[in-house]
C-alpha atoms as a PDB file:
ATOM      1  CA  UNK A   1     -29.451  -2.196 -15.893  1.00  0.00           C
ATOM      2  CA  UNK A   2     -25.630  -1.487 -16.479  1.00  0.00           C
ATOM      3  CA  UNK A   3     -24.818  -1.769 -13.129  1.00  0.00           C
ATOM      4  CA  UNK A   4     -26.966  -4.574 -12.129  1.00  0.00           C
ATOM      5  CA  UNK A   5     -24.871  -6.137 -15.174  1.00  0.00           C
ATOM      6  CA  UNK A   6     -21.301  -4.939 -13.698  1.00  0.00           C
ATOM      7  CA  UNK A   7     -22.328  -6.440 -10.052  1.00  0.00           C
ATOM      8  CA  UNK A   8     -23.400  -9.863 -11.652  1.00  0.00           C
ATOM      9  CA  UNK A   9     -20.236 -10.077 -14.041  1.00  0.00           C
ATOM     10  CA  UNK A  10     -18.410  -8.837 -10.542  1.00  0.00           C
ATOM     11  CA  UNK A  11     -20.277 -12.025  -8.916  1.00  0.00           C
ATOM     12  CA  UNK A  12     -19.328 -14.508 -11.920  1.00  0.00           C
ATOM     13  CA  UNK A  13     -15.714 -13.698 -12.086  1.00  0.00           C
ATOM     14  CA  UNK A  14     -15.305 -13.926  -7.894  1.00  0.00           C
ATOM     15  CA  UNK A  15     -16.952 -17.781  -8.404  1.00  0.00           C
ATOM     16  CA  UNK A  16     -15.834 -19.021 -11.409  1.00  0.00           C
ATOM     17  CA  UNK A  17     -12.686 -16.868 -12.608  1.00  0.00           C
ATOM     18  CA  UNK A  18     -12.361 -14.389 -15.122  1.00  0.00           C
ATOM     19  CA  UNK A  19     -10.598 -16.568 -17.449  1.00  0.00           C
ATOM     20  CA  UNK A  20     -14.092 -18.718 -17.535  1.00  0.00           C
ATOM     21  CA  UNK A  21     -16.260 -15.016 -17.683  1.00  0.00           C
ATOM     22  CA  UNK A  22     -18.254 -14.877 -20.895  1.00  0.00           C
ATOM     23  CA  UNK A  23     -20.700 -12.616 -22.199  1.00  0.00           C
ATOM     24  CA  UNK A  24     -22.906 -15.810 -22.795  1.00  0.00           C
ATOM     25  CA  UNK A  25     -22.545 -16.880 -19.285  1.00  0.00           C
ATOM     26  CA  UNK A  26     -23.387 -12.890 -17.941  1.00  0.00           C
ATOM     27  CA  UNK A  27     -26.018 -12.943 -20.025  1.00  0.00           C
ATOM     28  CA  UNK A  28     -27.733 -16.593 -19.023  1.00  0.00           C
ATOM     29  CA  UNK A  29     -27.567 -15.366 -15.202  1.00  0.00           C
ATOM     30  CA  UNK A  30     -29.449 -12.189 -15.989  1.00  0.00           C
ATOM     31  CA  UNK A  31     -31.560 -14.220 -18.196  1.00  0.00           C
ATOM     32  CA  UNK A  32     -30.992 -11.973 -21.147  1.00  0.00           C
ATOM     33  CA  UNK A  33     -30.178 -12.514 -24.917  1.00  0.00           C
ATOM     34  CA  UNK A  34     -26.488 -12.028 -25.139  1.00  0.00           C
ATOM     35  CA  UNK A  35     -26.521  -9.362 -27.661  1.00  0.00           C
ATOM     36  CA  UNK A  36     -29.091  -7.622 -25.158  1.00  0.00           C
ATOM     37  CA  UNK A  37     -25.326  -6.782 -23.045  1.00  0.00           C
ATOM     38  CA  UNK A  38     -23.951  -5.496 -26.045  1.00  0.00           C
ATOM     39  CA  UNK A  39     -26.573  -2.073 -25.848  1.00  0.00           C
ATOM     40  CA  UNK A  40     -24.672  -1.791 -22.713  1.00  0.00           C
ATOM     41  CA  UNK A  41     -20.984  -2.522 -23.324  1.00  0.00           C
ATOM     42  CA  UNK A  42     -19.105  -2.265 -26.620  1.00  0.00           C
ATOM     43  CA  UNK A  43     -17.246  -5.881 -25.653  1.00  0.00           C
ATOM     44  CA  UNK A  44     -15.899  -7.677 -22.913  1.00  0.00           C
ATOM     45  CA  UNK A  45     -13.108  -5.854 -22.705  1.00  0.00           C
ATOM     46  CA  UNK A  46     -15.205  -2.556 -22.060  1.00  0.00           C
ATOM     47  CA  UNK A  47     -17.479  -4.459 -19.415  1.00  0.00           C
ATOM     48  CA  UNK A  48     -13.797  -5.453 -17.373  1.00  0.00           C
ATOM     49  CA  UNK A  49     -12.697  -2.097 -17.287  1.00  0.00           C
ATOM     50  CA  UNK A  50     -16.193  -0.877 -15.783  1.00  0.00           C
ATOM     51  CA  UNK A  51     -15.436  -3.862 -13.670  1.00  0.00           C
ATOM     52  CA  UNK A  52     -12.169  -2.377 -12.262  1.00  0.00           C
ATOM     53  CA  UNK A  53     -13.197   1.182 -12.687  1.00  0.00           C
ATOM     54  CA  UNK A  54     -16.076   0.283 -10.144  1.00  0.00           C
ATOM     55  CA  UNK A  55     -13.997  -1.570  -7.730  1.00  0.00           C
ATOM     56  CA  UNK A  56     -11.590   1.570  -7.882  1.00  0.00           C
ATOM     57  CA  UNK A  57     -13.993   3.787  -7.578  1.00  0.00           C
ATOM     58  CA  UNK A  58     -15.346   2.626  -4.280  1.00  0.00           C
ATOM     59  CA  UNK A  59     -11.919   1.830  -2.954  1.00  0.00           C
ATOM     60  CA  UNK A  60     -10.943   5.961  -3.657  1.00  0.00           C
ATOM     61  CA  UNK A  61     -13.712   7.092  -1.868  1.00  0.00           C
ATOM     62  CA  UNK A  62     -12.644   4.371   1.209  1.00  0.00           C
ATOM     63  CA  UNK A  63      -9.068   5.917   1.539  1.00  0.00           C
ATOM     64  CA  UNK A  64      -7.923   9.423   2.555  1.00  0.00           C
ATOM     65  CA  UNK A  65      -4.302  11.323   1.919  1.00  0.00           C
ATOM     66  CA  UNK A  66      -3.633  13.112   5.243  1.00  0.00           C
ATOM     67  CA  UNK A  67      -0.327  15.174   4.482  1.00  0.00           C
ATOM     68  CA  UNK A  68       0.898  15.069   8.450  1.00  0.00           C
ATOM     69  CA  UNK A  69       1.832  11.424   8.770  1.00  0.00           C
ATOM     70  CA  UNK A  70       2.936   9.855   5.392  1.00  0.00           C
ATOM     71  CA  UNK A  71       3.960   6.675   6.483  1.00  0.00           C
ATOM     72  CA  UNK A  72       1.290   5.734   7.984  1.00  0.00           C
ATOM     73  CA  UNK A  73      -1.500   7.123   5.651  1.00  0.00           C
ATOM     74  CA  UNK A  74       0.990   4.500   2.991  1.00  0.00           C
ATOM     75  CA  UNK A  75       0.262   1.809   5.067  1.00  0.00           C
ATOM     76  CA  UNK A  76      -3.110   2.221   5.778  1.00  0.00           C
ATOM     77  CA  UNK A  77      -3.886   2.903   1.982  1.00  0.00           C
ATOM     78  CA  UNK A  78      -1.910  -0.700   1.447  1.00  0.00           C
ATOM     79  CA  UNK A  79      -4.221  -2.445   3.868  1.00  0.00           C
ATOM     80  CA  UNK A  80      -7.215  -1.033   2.531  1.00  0.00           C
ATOM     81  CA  UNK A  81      -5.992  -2.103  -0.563  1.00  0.00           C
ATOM     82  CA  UNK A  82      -5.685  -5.657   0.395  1.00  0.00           C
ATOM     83  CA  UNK A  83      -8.566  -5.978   1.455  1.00  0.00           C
ATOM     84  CA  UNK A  84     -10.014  -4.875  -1.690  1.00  0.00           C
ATOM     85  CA  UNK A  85      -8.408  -7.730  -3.175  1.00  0.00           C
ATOM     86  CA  UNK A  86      -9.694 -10.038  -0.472  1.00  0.00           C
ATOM     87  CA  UNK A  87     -13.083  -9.032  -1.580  1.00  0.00           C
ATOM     88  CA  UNK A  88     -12.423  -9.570  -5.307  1.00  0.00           C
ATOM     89  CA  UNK A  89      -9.117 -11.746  -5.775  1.00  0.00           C
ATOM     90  CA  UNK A  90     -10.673 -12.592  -9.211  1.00  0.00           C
ATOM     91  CA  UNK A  91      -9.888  -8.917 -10.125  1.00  0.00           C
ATOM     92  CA  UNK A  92      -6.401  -9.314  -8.577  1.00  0.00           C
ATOM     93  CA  UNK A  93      -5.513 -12.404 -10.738  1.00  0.00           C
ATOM     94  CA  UNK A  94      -7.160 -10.307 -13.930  1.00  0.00           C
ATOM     95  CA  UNK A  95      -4.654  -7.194 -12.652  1.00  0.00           C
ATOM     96  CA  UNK A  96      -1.704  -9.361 -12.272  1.00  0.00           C
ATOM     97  CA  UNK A  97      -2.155 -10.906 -15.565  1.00  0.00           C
ATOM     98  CA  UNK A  98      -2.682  -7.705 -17.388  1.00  0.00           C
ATOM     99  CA  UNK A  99      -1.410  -4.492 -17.971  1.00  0.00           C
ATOM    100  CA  UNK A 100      -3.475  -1.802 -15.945  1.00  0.00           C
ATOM    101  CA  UNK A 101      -2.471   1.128 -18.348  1.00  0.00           C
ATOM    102  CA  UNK A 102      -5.869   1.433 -19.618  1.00  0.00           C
ATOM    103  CA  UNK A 103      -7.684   1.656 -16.637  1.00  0.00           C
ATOM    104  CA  UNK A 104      -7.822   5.335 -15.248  1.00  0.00           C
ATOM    105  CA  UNK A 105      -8.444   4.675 -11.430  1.00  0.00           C
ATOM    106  CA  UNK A 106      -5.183   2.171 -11.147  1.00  0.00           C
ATOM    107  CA  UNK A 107      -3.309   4.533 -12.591  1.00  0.00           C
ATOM    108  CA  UNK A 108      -4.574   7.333 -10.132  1.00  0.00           C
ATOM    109  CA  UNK A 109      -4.019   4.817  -7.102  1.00  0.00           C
ATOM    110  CA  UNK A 110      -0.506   4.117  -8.411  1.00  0.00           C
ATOM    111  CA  UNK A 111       0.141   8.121  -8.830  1.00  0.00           C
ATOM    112  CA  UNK A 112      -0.909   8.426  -5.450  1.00  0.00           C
ATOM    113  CA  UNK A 113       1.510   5.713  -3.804  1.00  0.00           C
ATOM    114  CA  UNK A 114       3.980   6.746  -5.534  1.00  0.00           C
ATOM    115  CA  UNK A 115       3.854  10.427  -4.144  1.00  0.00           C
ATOM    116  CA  UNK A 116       3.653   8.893  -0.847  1.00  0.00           C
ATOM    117  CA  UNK A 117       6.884   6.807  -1.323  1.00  0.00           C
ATOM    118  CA  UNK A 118       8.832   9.860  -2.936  1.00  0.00           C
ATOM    119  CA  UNK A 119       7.914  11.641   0.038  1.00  0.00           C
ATOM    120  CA  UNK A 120       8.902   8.483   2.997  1.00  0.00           C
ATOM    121  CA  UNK A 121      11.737   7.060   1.163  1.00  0.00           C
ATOM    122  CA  UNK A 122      13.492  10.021  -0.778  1.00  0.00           C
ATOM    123  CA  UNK A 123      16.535   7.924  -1.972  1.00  0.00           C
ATOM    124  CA  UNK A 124      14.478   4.469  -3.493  1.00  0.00           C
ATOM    125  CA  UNK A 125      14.147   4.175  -7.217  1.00  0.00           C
ATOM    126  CA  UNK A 126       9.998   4.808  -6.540  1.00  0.00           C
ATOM    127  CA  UNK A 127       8.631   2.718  -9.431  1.00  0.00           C
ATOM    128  CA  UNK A 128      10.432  -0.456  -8.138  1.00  0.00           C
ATOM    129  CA  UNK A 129       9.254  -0.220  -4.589  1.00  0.00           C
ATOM    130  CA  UNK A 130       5.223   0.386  -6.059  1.00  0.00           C
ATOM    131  CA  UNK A 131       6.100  -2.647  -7.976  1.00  0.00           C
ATOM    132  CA  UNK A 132       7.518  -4.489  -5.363  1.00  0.00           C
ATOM    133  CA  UNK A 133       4.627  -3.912  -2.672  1.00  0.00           C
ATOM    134  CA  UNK A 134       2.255  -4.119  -4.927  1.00  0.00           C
ATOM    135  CA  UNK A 135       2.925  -7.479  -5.944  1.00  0.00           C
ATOM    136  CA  UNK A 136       3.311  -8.371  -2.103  1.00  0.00           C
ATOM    137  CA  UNK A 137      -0.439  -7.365  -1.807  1.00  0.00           C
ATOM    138  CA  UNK A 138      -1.839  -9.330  -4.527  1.00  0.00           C
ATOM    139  CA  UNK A 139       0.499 -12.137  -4.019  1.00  0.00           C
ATOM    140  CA  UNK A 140      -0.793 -12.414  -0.439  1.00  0.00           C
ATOM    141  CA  UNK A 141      -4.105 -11.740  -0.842  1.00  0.00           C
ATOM    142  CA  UNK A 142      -4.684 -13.913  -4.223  1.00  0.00           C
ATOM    143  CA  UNK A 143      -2.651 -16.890  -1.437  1.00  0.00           C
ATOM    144  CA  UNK A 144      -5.270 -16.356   1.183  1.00  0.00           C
ATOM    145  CA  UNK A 145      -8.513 -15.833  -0.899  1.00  0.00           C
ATOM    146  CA  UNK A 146      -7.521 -19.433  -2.193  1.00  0.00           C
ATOM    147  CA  UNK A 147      -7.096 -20.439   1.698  1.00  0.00           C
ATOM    148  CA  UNK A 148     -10.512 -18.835   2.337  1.00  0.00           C
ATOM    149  CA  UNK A 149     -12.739 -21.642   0.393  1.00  0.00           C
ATOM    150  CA  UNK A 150     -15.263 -23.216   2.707  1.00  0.00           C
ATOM    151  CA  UNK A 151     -13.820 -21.215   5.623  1.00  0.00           C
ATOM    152  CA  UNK A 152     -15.294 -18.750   8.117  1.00  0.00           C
ATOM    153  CA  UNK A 153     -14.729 -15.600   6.580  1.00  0.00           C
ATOM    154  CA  UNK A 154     -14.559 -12.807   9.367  1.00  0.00           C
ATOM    155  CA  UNK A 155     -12.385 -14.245  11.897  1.00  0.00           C
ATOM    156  CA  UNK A 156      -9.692 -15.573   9.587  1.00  0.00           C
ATOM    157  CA  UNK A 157      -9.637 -12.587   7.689  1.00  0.00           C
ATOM    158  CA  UNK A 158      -9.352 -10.481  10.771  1.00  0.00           C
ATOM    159  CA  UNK A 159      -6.295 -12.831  11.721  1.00  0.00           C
ATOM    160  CA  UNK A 160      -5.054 -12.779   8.363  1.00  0.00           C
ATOM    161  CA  UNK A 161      -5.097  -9.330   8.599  1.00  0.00           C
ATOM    162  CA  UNK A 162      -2.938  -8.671  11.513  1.00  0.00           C
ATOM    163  CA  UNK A 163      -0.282 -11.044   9.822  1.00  0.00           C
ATOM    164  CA  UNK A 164      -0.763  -8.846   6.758  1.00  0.00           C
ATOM    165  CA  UNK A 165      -0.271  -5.861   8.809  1.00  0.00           C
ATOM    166  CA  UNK A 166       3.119  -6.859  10.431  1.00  0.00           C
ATOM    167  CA  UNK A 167       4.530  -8.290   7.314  1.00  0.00           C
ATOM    168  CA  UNK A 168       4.014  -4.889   5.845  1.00  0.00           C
ATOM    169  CA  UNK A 169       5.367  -3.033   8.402  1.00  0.00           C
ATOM    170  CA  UNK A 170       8.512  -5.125   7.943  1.00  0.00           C
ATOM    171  CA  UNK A 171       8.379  -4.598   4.444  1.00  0.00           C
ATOM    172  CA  UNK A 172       8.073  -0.756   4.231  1.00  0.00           C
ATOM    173  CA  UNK A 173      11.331  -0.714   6.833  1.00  0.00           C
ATOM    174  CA  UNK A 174      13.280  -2.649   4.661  1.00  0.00           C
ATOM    175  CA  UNK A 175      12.902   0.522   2.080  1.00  0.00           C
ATOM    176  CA  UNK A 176      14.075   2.922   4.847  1.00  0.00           C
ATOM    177  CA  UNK A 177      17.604   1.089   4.340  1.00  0.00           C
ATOM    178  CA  UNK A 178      17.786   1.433   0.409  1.00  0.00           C
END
């Protein structure tokens, strides 16, 4: 039941927003009393970061550090990471909004990027370029989610993607200089 109740708040926030995400709501769509969540989560609060921690937790097992090719294991971590947030730009807005300190998986995704940017760009200030591409990612893919509405999703994210993709690319080689 508490994951059938993660994947529905998961579904409510993606249509609707998290901002209009109640336990009221979640619990009307599952056709539940709304205390009935409560024997599940503690608050709303603890059903967001079982929200994120789920998201994160698939997205980890989706991405692998190979040690022989930095650069490009970044970048492909960074796209994967996009398209997380294509799937769920609801969470994006929620992450952009809020501080992620309390959320375990973020933090080990951030640890991990910033290894990899220690280890590409020796010289940067590390914390400032994680903070800087990540708020390219959500920034572009919290733009194009809202471009998505009504559209066909596979071939414009696939073209989307390439853009994506070569603005990175520029991006990351802009660091190189610094």
């Amino acid at each position: 039941m508490k994951q059938k109740i993660i994947l529905t708040a998961l579904k409510i926030c993606e249509k609707e927003g998290y901002e209009s995400f109640s336990m009221r709501k979640l619990a009307t769509k599952l056709d539940l009393d709304p205390m009935a969540i409560y024997h599940y989560f503690e608050n709303k609060e603890a059903l967001t970061k079982a929200m994120v921690e789920q998201i994160f937790k698939r997205f980890e097992k989706e991405i692998t550090i190979y040690e022989k090719n930095p650069k490009s294991n970044l970048k492909s971590i960074l796209v994967e990471y996009w398209a997380l947030f294509i799937e769920y730009p609801g969470m994006s807005f929620f992450l952009i909004k809020n501080s992620y300190d309390g959320f375990p998986s973020v933090i080990s995704l951030n640890q991990t990027l910033q290894m990899l940017i220690k280890k590409i760009y020796p010289a940067v200030d590390d914390k400032r370029v994680l903070n800087i591409i990540i708020d390219f990612i959500h920034g572009n893919a919290f733009a194009f989610s809202t471009l998505l509405k009504g559209r066909t999703k596979e071939a414009t994210i696939d073209s989307n993607k390439r853009e994506f993709e070569s603005s990175l690319s520029y991006l990351l080689d802009l660091f190189k200089d610094s």
